[in-house]
Every structure is written in C-alpha cells, then in structure tokens.
Protein backbone atom coordinates (compact mmCIF):
# COMPACT_ATOMS: atom_id res chain seq x y z
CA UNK A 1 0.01 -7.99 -34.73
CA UNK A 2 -0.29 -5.77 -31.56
CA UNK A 3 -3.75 -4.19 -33.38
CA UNK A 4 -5.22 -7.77 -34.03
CA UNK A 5 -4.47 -9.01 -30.62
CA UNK A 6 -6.36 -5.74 -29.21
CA UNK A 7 -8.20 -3.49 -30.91
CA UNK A 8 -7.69 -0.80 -28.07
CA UNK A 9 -3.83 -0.67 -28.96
CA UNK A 10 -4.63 1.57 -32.01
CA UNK A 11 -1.43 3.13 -31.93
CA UNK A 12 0.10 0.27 -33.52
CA UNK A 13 -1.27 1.62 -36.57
CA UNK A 14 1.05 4.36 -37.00
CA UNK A 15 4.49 2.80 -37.19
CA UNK A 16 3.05 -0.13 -39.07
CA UNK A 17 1.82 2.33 -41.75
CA UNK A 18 4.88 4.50 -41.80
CA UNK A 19 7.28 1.22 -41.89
CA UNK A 20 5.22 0.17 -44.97
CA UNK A 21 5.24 3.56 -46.70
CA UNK A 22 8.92 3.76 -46.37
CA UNK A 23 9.54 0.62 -47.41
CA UNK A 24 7.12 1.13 -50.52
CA UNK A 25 8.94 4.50 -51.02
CA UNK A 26 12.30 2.97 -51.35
CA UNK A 27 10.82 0.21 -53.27
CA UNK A 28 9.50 3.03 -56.07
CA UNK A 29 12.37 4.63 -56.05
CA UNK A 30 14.31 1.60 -57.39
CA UNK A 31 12.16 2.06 -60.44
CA UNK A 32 13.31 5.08 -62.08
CA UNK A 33 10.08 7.13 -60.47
CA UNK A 34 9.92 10.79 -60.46
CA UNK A 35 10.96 12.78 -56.89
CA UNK A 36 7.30 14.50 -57.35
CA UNK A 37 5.58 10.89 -57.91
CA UNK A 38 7.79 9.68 -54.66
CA UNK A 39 7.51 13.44 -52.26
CA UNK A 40 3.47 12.70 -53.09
CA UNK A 41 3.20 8.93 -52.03
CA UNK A 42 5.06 9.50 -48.67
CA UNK A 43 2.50 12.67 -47.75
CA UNK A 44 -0.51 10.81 -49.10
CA UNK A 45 0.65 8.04 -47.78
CA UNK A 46 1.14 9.34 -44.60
CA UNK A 47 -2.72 10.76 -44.60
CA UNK A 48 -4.31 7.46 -45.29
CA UNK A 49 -2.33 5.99 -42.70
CA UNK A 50 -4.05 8.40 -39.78
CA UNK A 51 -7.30 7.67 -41.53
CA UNK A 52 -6.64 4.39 -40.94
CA UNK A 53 -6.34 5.03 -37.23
CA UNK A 54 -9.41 7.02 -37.52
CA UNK A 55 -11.65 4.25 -39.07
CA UNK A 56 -10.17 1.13 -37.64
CA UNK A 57 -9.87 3.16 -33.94
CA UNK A 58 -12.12 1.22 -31.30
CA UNK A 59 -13.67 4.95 -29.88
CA UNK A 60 -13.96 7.43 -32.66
CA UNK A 61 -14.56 10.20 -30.24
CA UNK A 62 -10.66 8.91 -28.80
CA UNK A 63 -9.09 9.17 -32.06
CA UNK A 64 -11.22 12.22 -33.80
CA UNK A 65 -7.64 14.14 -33.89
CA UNK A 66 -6.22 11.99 -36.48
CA UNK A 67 -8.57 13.60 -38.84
CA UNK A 68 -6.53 16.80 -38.90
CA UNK A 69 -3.15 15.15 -39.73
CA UNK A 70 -5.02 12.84 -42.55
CA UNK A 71 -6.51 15.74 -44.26
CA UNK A 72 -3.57 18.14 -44.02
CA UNK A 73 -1.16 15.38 -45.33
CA UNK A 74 -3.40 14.06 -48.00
CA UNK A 75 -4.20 17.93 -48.98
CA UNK A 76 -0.46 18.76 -48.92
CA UNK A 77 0.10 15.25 -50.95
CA UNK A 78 -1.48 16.59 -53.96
CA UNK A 79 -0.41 19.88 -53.55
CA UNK A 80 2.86 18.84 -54.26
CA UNK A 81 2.16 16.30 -57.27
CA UNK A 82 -0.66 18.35 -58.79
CA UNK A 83 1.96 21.95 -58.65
CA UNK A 84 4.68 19.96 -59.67
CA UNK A 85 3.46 19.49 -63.06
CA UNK A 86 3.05 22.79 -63.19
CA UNK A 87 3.58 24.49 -66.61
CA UNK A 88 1.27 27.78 -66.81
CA UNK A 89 2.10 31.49 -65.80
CA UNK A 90 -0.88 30.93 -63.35
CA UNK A 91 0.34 27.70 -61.68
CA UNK A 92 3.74 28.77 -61.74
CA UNK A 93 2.67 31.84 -59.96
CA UNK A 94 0.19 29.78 -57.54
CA UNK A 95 3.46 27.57 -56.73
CA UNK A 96 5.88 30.46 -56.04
CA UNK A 97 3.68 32.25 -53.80
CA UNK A 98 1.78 29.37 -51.85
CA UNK A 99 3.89 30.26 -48.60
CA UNK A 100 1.80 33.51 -48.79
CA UNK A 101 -1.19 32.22 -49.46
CA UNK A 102 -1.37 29.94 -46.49
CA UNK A 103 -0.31 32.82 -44.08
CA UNK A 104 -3.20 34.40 -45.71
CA UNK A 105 -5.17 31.57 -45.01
CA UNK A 106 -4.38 31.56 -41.15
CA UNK A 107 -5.49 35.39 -40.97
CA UNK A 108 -8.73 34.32 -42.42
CA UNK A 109 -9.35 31.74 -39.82
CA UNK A 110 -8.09 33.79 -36.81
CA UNK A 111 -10.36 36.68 -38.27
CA UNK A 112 -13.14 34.47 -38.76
CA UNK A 113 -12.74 32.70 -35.21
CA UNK A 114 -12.76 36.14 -33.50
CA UNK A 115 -15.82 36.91 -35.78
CA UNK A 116 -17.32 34.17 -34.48
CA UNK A 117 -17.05 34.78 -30.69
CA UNK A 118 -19.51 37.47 -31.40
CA UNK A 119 -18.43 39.82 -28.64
CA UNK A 120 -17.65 37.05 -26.09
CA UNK A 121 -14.77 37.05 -24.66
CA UNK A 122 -12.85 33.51 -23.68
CA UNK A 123 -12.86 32.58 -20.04
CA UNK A 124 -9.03 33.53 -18.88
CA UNK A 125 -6.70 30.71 -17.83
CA UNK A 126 -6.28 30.28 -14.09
CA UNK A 127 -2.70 30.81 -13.58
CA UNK A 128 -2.48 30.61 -10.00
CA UNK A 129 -0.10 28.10 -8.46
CA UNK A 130 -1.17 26.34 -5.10
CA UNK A 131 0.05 27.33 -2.15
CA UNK A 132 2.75 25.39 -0.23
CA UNK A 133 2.20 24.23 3.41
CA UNK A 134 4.74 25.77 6.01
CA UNK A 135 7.22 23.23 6.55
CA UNK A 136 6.09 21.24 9.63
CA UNK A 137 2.42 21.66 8.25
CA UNK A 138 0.41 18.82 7.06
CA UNK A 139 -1.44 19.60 3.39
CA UNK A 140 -4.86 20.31 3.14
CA UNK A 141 -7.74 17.18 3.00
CA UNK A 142 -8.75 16.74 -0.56
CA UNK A 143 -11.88 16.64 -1.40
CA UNK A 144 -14.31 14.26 -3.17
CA UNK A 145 -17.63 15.04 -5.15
CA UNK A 146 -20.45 13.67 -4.55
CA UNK A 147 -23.04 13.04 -7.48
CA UNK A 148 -26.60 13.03 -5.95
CA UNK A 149 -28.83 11.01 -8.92
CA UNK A 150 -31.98 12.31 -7.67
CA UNK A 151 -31.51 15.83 -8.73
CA UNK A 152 -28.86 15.83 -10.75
CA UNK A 153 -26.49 17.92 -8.44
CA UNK A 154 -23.09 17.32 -6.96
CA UNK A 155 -21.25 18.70 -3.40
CA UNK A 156 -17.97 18.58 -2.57
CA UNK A 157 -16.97 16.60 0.64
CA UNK A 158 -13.92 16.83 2.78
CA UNK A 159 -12.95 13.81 5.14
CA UNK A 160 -13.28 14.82 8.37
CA UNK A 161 -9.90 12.87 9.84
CA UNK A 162 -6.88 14.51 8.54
CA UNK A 163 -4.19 11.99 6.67
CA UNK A 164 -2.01 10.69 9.95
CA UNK A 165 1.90 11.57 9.08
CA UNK A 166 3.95 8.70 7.66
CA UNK A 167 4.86 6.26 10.30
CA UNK A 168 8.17 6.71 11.56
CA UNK A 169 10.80 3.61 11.49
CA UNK A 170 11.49 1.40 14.02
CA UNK A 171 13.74 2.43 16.39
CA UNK A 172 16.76 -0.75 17.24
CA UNK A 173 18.22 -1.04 20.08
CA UNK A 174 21.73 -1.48 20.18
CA UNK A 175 22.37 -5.31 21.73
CA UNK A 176 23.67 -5.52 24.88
CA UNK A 177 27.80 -6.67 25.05
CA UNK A 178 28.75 -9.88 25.57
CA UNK A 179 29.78 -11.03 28.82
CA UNK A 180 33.42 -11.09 29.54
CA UNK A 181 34.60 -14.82 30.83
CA UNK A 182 37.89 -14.02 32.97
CA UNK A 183 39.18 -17.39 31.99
CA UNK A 184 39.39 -16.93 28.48
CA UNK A 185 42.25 -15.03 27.72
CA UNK A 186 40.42 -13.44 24.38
C-alpha cells in the first residue's frame, strides 16, 4: 500500500516481496516439495523481487543497483536447482569444486579490471582530516559556488562577515528582598 500511495517509496517493494516469498516458501513446503525445489524459489525469488524494484522504481538511474542483487540471486537460484539434480562425474565434479571456481572467477575480473586501466593509475583517496580551530577560535567561513551560465564556469565565494558567536543567555537579576514591616512579628 505504501508503493501505490507513492511511487517514490520504492523501498516498500522489498519487504513486501520477501514477506510473500516466505510465506509462499512455507506454503510449498507443506506440500511434500523437495529442499532443492524450496532453497531455489527463495533465491529466485528473492532476484525477481529486486527486479521488481528495478522496473517498477520511479528513477531507474536511483535504483540501477538492484540489478546486481537480481542477477546474482536469480544466477545463484538455478545454480542450486540445476546442480542439485546433478548425476554425472562432470556435474558432480562442477558442484564439488564451484567454491573454486568462483574465486577463480574474481581473479579474472580483478585481472581484467587492472587490464583495463591500461597503465592509469586511480586517483588516491584524500585521507586528510580537517583541521580543528584552537579553542577560543571561530571556524573558518564556508564557501559557496557560484555557477556562471554564460560560460559554463563556476568560482567559489566566501561571505565576507564571519558567523557572529551564539548569543549568550540572558543574564537575571536576582529580585530585590522584601521589605521588612517592624509590626509584623513574621
């Protein structure tokens, strides 16, 4: 219901879908169905549900990530169903040394990545931390950019007053006593 009140709340998506693939889950499993059968509905399961975020998502360029969960679910989905029927000396060798493979699959891509770079090197992370004003010090301006439309170019501006120190509170003044009357004995 949050989703078809606003489309923008696309997260509602997700624990709809996984609510419902639970509950279907535990409904199939009330009917005698195989562990592989049930261990492949709740991964592929699971992928359509972020491919649902992806293709009902107001902004795909917001919800491109879901993508990568969808296809690695749905991929590992069948893996499981498809290797778990597994009766050959091939498959059964594919299924015992999968672990491997995708290790060997993760060198490819870091190999291939560097490959790619061509010689480049990434630009390093700045990892230096701001400095602190001296206590008693008031912090520096920030700045603001300014976008000039004409030619495309942008400065940086700082405000010429400096931010005035938090105003202090009010100081009371204690009330003066009450007059003693002589006559009244308290």
């Amino acid at each position: 219901m949050i989703f078809l009140l606003d489309r923008n709340r696309w997260w509602a998506i997700i624990p709809m879908g996984v609510l419902l693939l639970v509950s279907a889950t535990t409904a199939l499993s009330t009917f005698q169905v195989s562990s592989d059968v049930l261990s492949a509905t709740l991964f592929i399961g699971m992928g359509f549900v972020f491919l649902l975020v992806y293709l009902l998502g107001p902004h795909k360029r917001e919800v491109w990530w879901a993508l990568v969960p969808a296809t690695a679910l749905v991929a590992f989905g069948l893996f499981t169903f498809v290797f778990s029927k597994a009766t050959g000396d091939l498959q059964l060798t594919v299924v015992s040394w999968w672990p491997a493979l995708l290790v060997l699959l993760g060198v490819f891509l870091l190999v291939r990545g560097v490959a790619m770079l061509g010689g480049r090197t990434l630009p390093a992370a700045d990892l230096t931390l701001p400095s602190l004003p001296a206590p008693g010090e008031l912090p520096a301006a920030p700045s603001t950019a300014v976008i000039h439309p004409q030619d495309n170019t942008a400065t940086s501006v700082t405000p010429s007053v400096s931010p005035s120190p938090p105003a202090a509170p009010p100081l009371l003044e204690p009330e003066p006593p009450a007059p003693v009357d002589a006559e009244t004995p308290f």
